[in-house]
Protein backbone atom coordinates (compact mmCIF):
# COMPACT_ATOMS: atom_id res chain seq x y z
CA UNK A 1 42.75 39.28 66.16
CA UNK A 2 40.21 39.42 63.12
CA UNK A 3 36.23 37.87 63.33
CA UNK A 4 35.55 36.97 59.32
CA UNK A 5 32.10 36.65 57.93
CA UNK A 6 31.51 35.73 54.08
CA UNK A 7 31.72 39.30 53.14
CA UNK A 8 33.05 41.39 56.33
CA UNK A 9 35.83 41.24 58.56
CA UNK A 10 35.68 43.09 62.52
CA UNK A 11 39.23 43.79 63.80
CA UNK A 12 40.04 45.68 66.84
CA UNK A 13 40.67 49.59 65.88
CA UNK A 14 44.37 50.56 66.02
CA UNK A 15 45.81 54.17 65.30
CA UNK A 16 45.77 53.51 61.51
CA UNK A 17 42.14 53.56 61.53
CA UNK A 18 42.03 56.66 62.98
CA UNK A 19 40.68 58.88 60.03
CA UNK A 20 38.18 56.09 59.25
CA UNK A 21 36.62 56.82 62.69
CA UNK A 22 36.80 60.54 62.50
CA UNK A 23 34.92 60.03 59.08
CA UNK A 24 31.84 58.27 60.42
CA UNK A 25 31.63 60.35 63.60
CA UNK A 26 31.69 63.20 61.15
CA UNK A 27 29.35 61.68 58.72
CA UNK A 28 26.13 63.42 59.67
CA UNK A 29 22.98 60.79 59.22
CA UNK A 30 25.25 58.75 61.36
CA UNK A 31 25.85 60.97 63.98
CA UNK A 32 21.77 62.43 64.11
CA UNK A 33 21.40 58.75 65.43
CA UNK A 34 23.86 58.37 67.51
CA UNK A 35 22.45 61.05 69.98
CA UNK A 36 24.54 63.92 70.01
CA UNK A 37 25.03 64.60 66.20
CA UNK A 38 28.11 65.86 64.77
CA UNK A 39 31.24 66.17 67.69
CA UNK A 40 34.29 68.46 67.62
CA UNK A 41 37.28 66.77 66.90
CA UNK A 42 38.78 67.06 70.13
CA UNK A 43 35.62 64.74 71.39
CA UNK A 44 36.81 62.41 68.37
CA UNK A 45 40.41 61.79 69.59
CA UNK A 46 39.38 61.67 72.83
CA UNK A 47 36.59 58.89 72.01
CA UNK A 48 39.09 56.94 69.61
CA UNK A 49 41.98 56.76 72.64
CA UNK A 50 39.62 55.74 75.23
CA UNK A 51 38.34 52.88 72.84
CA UNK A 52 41.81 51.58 72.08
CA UNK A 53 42.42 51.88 76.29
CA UNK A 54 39.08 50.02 76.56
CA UNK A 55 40.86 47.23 74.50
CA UNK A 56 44.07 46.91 76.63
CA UNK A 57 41.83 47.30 79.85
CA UNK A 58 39.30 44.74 79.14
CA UNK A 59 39.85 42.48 75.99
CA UNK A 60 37.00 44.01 74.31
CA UNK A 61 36.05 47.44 73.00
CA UNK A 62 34.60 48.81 70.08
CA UNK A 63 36.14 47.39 66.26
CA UNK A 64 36.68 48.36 62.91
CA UNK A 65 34.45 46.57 60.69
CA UNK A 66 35.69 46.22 56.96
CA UNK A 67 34.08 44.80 53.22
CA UNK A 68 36.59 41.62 52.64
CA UNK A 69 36.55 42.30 48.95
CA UNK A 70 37.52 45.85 49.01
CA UNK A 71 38.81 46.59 52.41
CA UNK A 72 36.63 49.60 52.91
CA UNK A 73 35.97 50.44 56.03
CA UNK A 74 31.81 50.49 56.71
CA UNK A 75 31.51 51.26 60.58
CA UNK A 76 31.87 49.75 64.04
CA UNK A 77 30.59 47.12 66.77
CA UNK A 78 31.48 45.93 69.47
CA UNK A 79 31.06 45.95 73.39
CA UNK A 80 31.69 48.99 75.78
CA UNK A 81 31.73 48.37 79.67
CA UNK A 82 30.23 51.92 81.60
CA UNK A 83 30.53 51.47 85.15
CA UNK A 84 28.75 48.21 85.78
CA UNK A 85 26.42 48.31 83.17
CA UNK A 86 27.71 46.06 79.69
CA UNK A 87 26.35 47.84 76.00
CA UNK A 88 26.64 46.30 72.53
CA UNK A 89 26.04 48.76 69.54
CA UNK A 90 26.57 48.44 65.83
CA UNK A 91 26.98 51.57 64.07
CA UNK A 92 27.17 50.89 60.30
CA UNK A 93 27.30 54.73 58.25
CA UNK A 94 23.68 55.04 58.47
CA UNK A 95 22.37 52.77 60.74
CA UNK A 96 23.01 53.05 64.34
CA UNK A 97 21.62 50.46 66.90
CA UNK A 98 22.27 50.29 70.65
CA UNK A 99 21.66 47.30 72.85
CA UNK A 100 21.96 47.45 77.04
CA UNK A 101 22.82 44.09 77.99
């Protein structure tokens, strides 16, 4: 499954996109606004395998969001379920927003 825009693409994230993810949880302006700044990589893998079992769970998770033109990967979106509560978030390199719905 793939949402298309005139110049991005979202997809959900599969194990090929691993090292994209590790990148922007290790990119620093990203992470100082994401909450926690910089985590190990153990909190990496385990955050990128409960994403893709948030996926086969629910239908939904967090995706990969790509430049059509050059395939490069520029961050994530998507919707997380935590307990009963629903959150939306777009984390593009630099830019991190997070929405409780």
């Amino acid at each position: 499954m793939k949402i298309t825009s005139q110049r991005l693409y979202a997809k959900p994230f599969c194990a090929e996109d691993f090292l994209d993810f590790y990148k922007l949880h290790k990119n620093q302006e990203t992470a100082k606004l994401m909450g926690k700044g910089v985590i190990s990589d153990e909190e990496i893998n385990i955050r990128f395998n409960r994403n893709l079992q948030h996926q086969k769970e629910f239908g939904f998770s967090a995706w990969a969001i790509f430049k059509k033109d050059t395939n490069e990967f520029i961050g994530r979106v998507g919707f997380v379920k935590i307990g009963t509560l629903y959150h939306f978030y777009l984390k593009i390199h630099y830019l991190c927003f997070i929405f409780l719905l």
